[in-house]
Protein backbone atom coordinates (compact mmCIF):
# COMPACT_ATOMS: atom_id res chain seq x y z
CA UNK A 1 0.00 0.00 0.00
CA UNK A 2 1.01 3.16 -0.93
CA UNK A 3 1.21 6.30 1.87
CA UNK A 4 0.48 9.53 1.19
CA UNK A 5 -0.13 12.90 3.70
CA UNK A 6 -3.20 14.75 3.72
CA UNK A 7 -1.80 18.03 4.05
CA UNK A 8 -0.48 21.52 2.45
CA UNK A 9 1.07 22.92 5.42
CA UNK A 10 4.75 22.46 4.08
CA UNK A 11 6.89 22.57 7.71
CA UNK A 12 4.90 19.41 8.21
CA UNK A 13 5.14 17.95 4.98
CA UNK A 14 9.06 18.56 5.13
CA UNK A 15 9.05 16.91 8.64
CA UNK A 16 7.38 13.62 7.69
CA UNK A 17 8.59 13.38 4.56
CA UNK A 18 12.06 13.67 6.19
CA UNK A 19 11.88 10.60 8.77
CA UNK A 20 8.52 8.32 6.92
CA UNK A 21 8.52 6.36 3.67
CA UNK A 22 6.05 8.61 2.20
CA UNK A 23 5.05 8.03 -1.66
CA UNK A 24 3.36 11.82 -1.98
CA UNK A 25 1.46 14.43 -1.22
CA UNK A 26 -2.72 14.98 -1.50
CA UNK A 27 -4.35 18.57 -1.58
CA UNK A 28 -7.66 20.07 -1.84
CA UNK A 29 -9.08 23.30 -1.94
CA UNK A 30 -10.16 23.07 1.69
CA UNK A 31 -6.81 22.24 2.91
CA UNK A 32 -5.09 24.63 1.02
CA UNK A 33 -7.17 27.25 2.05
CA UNK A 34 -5.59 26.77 5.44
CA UNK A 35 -2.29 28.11 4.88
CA UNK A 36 -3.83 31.53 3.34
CA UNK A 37 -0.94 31.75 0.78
CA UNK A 38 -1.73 31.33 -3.10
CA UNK A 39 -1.97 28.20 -3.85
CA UNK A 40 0.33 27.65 -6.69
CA UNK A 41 2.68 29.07 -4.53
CA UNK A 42 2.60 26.24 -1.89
CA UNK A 43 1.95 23.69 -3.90
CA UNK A 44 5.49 24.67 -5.86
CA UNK A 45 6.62 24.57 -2.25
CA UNK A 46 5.05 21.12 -1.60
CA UNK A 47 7.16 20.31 -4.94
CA UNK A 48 10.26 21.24 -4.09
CA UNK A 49 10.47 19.19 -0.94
CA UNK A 50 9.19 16.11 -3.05
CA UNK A 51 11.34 16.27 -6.06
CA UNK A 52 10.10 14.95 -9.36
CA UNK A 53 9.35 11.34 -8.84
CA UNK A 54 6.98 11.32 -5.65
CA UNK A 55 3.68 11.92 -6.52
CA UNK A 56 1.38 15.08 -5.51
CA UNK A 57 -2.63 15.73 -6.01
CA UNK A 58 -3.70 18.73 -6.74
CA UNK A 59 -7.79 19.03 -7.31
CA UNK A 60 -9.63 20.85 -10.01
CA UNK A 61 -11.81 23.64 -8.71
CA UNK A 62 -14.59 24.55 -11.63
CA UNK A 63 -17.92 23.18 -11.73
CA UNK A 64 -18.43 21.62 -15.39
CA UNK A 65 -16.18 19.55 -17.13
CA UNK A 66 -14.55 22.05 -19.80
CA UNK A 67 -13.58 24.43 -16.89
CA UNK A 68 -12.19 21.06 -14.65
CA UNK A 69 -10.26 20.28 -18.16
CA UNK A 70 -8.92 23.48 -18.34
CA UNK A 71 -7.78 23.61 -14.58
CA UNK A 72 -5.92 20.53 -15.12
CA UNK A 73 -4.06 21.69 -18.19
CA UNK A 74 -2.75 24.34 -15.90
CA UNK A 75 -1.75 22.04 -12.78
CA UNK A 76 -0.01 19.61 -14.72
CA UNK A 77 2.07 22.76 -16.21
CA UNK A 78 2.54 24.80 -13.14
CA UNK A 79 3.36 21.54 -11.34
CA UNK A 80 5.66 19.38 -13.69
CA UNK A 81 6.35 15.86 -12.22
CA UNK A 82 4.82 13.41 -10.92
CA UNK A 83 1.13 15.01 -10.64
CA UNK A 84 -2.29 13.92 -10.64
CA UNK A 85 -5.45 16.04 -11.12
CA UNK A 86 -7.83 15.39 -8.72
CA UNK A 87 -11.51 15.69 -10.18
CA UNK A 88 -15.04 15.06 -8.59
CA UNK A 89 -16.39 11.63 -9.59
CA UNK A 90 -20.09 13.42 -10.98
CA UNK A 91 -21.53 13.43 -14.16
CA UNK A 92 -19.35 16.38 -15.37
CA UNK A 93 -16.43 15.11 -13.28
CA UNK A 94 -16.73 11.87 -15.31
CA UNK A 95 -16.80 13.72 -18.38
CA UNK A 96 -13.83 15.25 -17.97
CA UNK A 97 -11.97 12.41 -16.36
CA UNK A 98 -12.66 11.03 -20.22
CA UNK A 99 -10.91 13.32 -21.98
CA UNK A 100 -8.29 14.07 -19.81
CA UNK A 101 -7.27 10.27 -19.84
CA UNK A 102 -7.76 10.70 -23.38
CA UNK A 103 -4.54 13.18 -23.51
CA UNK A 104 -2.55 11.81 -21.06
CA UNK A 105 -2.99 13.05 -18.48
CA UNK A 106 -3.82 10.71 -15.41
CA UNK A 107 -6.37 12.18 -12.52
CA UNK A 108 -7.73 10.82 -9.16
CA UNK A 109 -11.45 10.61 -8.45
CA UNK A 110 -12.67 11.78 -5.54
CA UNK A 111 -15.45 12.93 -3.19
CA UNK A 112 -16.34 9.38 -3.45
CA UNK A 113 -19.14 7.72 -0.73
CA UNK A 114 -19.98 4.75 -2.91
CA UNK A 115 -19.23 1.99 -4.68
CA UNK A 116 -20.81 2.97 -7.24
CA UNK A 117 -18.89 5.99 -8.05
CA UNK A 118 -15.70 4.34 -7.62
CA UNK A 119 -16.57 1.79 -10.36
CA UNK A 120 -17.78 4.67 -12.69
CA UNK A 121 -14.55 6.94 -12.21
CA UNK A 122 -12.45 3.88 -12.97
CA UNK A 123 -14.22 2.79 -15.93
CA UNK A 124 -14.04 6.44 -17.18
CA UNK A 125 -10.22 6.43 -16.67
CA UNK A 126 -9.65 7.82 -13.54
CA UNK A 127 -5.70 6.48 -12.07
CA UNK A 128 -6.79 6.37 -8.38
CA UNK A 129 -10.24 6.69 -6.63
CA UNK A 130 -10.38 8.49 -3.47
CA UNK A 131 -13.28 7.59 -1.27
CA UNK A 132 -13.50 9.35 2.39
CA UNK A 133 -13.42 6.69 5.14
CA UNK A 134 -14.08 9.04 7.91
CA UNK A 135 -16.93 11.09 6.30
CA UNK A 136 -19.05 7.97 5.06
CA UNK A 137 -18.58 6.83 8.89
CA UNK A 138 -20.60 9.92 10.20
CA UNK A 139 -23.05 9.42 7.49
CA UNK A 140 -23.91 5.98 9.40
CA UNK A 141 -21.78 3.82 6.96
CA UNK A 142 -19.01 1.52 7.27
CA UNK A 143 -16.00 3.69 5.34
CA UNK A 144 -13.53 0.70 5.04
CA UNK A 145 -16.39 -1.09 4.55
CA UNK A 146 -17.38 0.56 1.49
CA UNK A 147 -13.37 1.34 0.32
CA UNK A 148 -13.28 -2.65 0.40
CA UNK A 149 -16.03 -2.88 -1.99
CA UNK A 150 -14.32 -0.63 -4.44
CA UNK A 151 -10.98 -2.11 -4.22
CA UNK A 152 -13.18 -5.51 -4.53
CA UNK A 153 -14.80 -4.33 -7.84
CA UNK A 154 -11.32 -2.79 -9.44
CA UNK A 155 -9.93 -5.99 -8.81
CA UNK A 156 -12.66 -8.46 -9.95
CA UNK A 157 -13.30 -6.62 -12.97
CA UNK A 158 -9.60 -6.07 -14.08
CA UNK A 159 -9.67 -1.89 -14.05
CA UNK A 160 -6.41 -0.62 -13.39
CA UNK A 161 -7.34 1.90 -10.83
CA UNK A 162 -6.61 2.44 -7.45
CA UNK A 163 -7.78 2.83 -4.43
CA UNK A 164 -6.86 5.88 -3.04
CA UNK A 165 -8.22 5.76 1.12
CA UNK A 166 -8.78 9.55 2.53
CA UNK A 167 -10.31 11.02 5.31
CA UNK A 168 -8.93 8.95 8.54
CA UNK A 169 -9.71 9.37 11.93
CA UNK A 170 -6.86 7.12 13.26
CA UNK A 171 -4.02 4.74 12.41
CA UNK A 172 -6.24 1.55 13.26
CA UNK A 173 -8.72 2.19 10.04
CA UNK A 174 -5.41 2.76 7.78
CA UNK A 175 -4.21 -0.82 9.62
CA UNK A 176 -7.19 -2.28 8.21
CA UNK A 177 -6.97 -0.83 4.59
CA UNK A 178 -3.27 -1.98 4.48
CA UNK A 179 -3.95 -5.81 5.79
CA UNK A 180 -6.19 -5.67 3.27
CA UNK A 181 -3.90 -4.66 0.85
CA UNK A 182 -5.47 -1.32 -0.98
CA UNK A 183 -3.59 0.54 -3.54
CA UNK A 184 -3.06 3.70 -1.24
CA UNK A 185 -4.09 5.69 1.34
CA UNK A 186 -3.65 9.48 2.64
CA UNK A 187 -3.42 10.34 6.04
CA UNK A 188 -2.59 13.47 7.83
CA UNK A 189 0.54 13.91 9.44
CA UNK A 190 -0.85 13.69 12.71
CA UNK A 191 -2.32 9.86 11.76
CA UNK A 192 0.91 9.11 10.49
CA UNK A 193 2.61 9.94 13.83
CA UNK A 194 0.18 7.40 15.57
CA UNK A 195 1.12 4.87 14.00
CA UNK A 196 4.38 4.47 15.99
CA UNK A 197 3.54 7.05 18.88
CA UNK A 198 3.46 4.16 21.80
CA UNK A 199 4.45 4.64 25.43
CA UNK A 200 5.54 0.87 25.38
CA UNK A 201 7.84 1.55 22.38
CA UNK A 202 8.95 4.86 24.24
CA UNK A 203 9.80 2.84 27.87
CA UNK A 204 11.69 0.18 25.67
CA UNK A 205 13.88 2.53 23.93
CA UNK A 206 14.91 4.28 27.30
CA UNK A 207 15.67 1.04 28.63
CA UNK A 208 18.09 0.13 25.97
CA UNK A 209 19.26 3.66 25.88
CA UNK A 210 20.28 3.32 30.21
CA UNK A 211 21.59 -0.02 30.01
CA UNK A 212 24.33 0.51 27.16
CA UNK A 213 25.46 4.16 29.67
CA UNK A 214 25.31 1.85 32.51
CA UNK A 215 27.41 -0.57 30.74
CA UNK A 216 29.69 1.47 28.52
CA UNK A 217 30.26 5.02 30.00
CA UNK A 218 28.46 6.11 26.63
CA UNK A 219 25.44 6.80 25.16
CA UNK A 220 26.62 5.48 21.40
CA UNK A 221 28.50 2.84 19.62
CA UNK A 222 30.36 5.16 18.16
CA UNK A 223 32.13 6.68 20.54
CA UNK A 224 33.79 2.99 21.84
């Protein structure tokens, strides 16, 4: 499974990206809108610390499908790389997902809440499709339930697309997704620090750390 962060604030970004194995970088409008810089701006930022290779979603804004074509022209040539347009899986979004795969250039589906959507964004051309775990939960819905179905129906009916899991409340739901083997999932930084944030882990490590002083004098192998 591929791991992504859910974020555009780029001290954070450059702090996981330093110490995780981190695949790329998700946006949205929302998030963006949270660091109250231009946009294009951070996201060059957001760039810059990822290099070429990594990859980095950057969503469409306009409502109909020739203005969502025309915002992705621009974000794949402000943002050269390694760059995905992310586009609404709705009738227009579908649309444009169409043509857009139809010039090369590869997008992610999301705002996705069912199954349903998932298999229509992939069978329109879409690269990834990103449902939101957390957000179909407070509808009353199972959210890995329903990311299992998709990543069920990509694979039973041979579309290329991936699952792209967003919107996490907590490490245990991405443990889930990635036992059950999903193409990828995005997870904010703070998620991503759960994962291994563990008093148990924290006591063992000073325990090591005391014995080696108590036995060497020293408090690294180098130094012997």
């Amino acid at each position: 499974m591929e791991l992504l962060i859910d974020d555009a604030n780029v001290a954070e970004i450059q702090r996981i990206y330093e110490f995780y194995p981190i695949d790329g970088v998700t946006t949205n409008p929302s998030i963006l809108a949270k660091s109250g810089r231009p946009p294009f701006e951070v996201l060059k930022e957001i760039r810059s610390i990822l290099g070429t290779e990594p990859q980095l979603h950057v969503q469409a804004v306009a409502g109909d499908a020739e203005g969502m074509i025309e915002d992705a022209h621009c974000i794949v040539k402000e943002l050269p790389g390694n760059t995905f347009v992310k586009i609404p899986a709705v009738p227009e979004g579908f649309k444009a997902i169409k043509q857009l795969t139809k010039e090369g250039i590869r997008t992610t589906a999301t705002a996705i809440y069912t199954p349903l959507q998932g298999f229509l964004a992939a069978k329109s051309g879409a690269s990834y499709a990103a449902p939101y775990i957390n957000r179909i939960d407070n509808m009353g819905y199972d959210g890995i339930a329903v990311a299992r179905t998709i990543h069920d129906i990509f694979q039973q009916n041979g579309l290329p697309t991936k699952l792209l899991a967003a919107s996490f409340k907590n490490s245990q739901q991405v443990l889930e997704l990635c036992r059950y083997g999903v193409g990828a999932s995005t997870v904010a930084p703070a998620v991503i620090d759960g994962m291994v944030n563990n008093a148990a882990i924290d006591s063992a490590i000073r325990v090591f750390e005391a014995d080696f002083r108590e036995l060497t004098g020293q408090d690294s192998m180098s130094k012997l």
